[in-house]
Every structure is written in C-alpha cells, then in structure tokens.
N, C-alpha and C. Protein backbone atom coordinates (compact mmCIF):
# COMPACT_ATOMS: atom_id res chain seq x y z
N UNK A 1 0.84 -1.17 0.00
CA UNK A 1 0.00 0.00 0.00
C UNK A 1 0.89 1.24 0.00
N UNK A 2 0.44 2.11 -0.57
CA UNK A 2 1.55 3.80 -1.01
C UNK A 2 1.43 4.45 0.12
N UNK A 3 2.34 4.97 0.92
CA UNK A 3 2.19 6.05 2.00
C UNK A 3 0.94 6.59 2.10
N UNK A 4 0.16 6.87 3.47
CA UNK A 4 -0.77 8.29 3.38
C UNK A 4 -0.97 8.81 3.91
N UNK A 5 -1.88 9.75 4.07
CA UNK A 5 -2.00 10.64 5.20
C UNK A 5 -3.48 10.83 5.52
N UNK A 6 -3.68 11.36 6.40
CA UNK A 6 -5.49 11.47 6.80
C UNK A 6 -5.99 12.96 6.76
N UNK A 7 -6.92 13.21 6.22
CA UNK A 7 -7.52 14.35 6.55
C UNK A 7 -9.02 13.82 6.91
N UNK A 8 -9.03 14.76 8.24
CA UNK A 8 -10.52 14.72 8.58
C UNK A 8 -11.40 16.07 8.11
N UNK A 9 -12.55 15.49 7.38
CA UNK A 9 -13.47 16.28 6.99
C UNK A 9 -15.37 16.38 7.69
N UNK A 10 -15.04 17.55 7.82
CA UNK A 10 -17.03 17.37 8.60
C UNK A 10 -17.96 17.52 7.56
N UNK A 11 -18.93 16.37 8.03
CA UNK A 11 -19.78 15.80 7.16
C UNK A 11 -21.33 16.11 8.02
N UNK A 12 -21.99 16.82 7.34
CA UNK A 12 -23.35 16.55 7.95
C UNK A 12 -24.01 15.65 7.03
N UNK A 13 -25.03 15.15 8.10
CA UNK A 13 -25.57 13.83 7.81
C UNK A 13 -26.98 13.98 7.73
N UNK A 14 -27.84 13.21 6.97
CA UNK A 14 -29.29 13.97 7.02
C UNK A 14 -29.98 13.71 7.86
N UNK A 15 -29.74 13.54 9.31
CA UNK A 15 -30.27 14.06 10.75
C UNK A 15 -30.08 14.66 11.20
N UNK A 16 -29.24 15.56 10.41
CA UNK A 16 -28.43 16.80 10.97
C UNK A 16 -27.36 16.95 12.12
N UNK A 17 -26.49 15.78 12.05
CA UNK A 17 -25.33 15.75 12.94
C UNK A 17 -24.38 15.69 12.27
N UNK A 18 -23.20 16.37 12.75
CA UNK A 18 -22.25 16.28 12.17
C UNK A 18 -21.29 15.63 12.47
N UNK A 19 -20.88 14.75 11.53
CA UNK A 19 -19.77 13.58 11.87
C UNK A 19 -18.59 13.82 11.35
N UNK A 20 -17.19 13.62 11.84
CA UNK A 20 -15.60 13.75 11.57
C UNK A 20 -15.02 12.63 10.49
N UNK A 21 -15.45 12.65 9.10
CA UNK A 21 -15.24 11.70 8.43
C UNK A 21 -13.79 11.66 8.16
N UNK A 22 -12.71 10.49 8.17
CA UNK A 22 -11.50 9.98 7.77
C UNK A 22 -11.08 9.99 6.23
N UNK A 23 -10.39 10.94 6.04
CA UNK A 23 -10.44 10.56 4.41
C UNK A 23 -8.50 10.28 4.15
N UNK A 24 -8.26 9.23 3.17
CA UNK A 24 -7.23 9.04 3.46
C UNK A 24 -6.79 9.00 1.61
N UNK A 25 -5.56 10.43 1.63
CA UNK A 25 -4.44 11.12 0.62
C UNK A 25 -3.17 10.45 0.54
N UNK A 26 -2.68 10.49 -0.39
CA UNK A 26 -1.76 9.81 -0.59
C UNK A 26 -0.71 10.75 0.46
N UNK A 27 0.50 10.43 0.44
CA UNK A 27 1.21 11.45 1.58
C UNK A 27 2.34 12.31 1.14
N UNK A 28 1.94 13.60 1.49
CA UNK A 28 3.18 14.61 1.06
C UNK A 28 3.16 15.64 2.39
N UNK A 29 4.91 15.00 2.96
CA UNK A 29 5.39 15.53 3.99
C UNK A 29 5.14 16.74 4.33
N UNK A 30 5.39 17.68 3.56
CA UNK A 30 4.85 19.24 4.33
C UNK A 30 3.89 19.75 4.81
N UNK A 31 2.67 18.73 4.17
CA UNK A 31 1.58 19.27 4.56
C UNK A 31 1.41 18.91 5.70
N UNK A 32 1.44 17.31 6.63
CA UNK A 32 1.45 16.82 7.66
C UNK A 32 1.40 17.83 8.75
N UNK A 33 0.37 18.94 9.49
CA UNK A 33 0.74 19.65 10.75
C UNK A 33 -0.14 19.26 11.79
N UNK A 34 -0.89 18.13 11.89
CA UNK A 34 -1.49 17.94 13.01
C UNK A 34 -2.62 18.77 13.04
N UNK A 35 -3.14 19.30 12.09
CA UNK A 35 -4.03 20.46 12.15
C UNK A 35 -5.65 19.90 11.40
N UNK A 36 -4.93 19.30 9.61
CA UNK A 36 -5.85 19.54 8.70
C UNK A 36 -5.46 18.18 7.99
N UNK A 37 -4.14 17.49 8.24
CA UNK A 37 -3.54 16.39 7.94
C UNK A 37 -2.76 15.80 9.18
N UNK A 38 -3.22 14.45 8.90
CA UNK A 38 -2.63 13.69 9.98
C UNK A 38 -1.75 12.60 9.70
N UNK A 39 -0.29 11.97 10.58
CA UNK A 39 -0.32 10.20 10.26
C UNK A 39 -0.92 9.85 10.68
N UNK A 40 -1.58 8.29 10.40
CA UNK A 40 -2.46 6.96 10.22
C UNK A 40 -2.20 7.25 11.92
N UNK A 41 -0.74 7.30 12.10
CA UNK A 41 -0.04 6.11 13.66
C UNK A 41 -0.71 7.08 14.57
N UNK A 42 -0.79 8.41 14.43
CA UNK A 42 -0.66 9.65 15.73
C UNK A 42 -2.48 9.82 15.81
N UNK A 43 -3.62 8.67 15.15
CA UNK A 43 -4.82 9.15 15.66
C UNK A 43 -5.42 8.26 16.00
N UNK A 44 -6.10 8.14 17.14
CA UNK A 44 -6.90 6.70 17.92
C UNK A 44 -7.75 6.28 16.48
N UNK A 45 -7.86 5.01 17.23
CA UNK A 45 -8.54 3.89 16.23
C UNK A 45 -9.99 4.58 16.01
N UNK A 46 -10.76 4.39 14.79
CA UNK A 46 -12.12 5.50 14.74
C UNK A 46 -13.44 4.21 15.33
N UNK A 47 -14.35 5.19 16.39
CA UNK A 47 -15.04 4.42 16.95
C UNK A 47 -16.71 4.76 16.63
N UNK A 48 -17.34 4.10 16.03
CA UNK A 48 -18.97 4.60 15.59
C UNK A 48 -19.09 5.42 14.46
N UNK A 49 -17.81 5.49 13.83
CA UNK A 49 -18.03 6.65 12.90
C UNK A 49 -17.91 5.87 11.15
N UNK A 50 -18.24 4.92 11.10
CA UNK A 50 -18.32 4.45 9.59
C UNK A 50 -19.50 4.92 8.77
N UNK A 51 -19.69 4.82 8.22
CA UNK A 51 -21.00 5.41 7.44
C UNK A 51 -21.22 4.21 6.50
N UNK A 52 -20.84 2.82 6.68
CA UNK A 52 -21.08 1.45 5.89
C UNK A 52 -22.51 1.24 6.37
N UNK A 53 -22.40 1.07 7.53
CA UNK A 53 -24.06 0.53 8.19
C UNK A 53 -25.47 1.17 7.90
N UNK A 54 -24.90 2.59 7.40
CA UNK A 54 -26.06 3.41 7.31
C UNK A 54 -26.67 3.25 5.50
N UNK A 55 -25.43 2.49 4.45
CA UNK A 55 -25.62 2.32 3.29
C UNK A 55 -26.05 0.93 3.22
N UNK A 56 -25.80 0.02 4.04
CA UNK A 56 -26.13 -1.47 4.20
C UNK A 56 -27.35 -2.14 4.04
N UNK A 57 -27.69 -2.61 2.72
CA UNK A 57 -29.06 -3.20 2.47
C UNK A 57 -29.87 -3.90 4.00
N UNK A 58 -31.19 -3.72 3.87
CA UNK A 58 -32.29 -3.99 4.76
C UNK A 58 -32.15 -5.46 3.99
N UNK A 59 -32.22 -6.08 5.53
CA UNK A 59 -32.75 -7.31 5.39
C UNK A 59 -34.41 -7.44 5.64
N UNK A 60 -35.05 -6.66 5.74
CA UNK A 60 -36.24 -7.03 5.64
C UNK A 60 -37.12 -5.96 5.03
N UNK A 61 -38.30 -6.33 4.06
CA UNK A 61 -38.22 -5.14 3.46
C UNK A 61 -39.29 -3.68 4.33
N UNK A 62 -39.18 -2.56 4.09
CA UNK A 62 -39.67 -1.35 4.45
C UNK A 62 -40.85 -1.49 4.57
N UNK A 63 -41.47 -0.91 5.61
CA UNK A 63 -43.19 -1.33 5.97
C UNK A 63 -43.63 0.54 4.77
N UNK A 64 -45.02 -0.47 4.36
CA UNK A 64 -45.65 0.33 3.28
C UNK A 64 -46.37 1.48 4.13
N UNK A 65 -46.40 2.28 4.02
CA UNK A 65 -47.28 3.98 4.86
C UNK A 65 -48.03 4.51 3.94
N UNK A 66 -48.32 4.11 2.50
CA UNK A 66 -49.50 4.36 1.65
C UNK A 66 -50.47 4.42 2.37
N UNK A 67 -51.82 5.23 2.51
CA UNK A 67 -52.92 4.84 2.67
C UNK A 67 -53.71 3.81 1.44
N UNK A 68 -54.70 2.98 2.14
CA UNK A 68 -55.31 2.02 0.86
C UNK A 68 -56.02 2.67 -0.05
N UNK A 69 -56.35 2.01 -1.15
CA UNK A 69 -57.00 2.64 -1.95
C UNK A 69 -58.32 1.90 -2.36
C-alpha cells in the first residue's frame, strides 16, 4: 500500500449531525501539521463513525405507509 496521510473532513448527515469523516491522501510531507492532515499512527482507532451501516441493504423489506386505496 503507497504512503498516506489522513484528513478529517465534517460531514453533515441527514439528521443533521455532524460527523468527523476519515479521508485518506496519498502522503506529502509538508503538509502533515497535526491540524488539517494527519499520520495513520498519531490518531486513535475511529469508533462509531463508519457510514457502511447506514448504506447497508435492509434485510427485511420497508413497511408500506401508503394509505389504501
């Protein structure tokens, strides 16, 4: 895998919270200040913050809220 670096970006979400999403750049040393770019090694492991689960097909399908006709 090629060197990289992390930038965290805020993401609002459509419940209106805003989450610290991980986005990961290939790596060029100068930018690295602990600020706006990070190393991988210098940031805790990310906890609740994936956004897989929220794209993750329903196993069962969606209850209908049509009224009958």
């Amino acid at each position: 895998m090629l060197p990289h670096m992390v930038s965290i970006v805020p993401h609002l979400t459509t419940n209106c919270r805003v989450r610290q999403l991980r986005i990961s750049v290939p790596m060029i040393e100068p930018l690295i200040d602990g600020v706006g770019y990070f190393r991988p090694d210098n940031l805790p492991p990310p906890a609740g913050e994936e956004l897989r689960p929220l794209f993750r097909p329903r196993l069962t399908p969606a209850p209908d809220h049509r009224p009958p006709r």
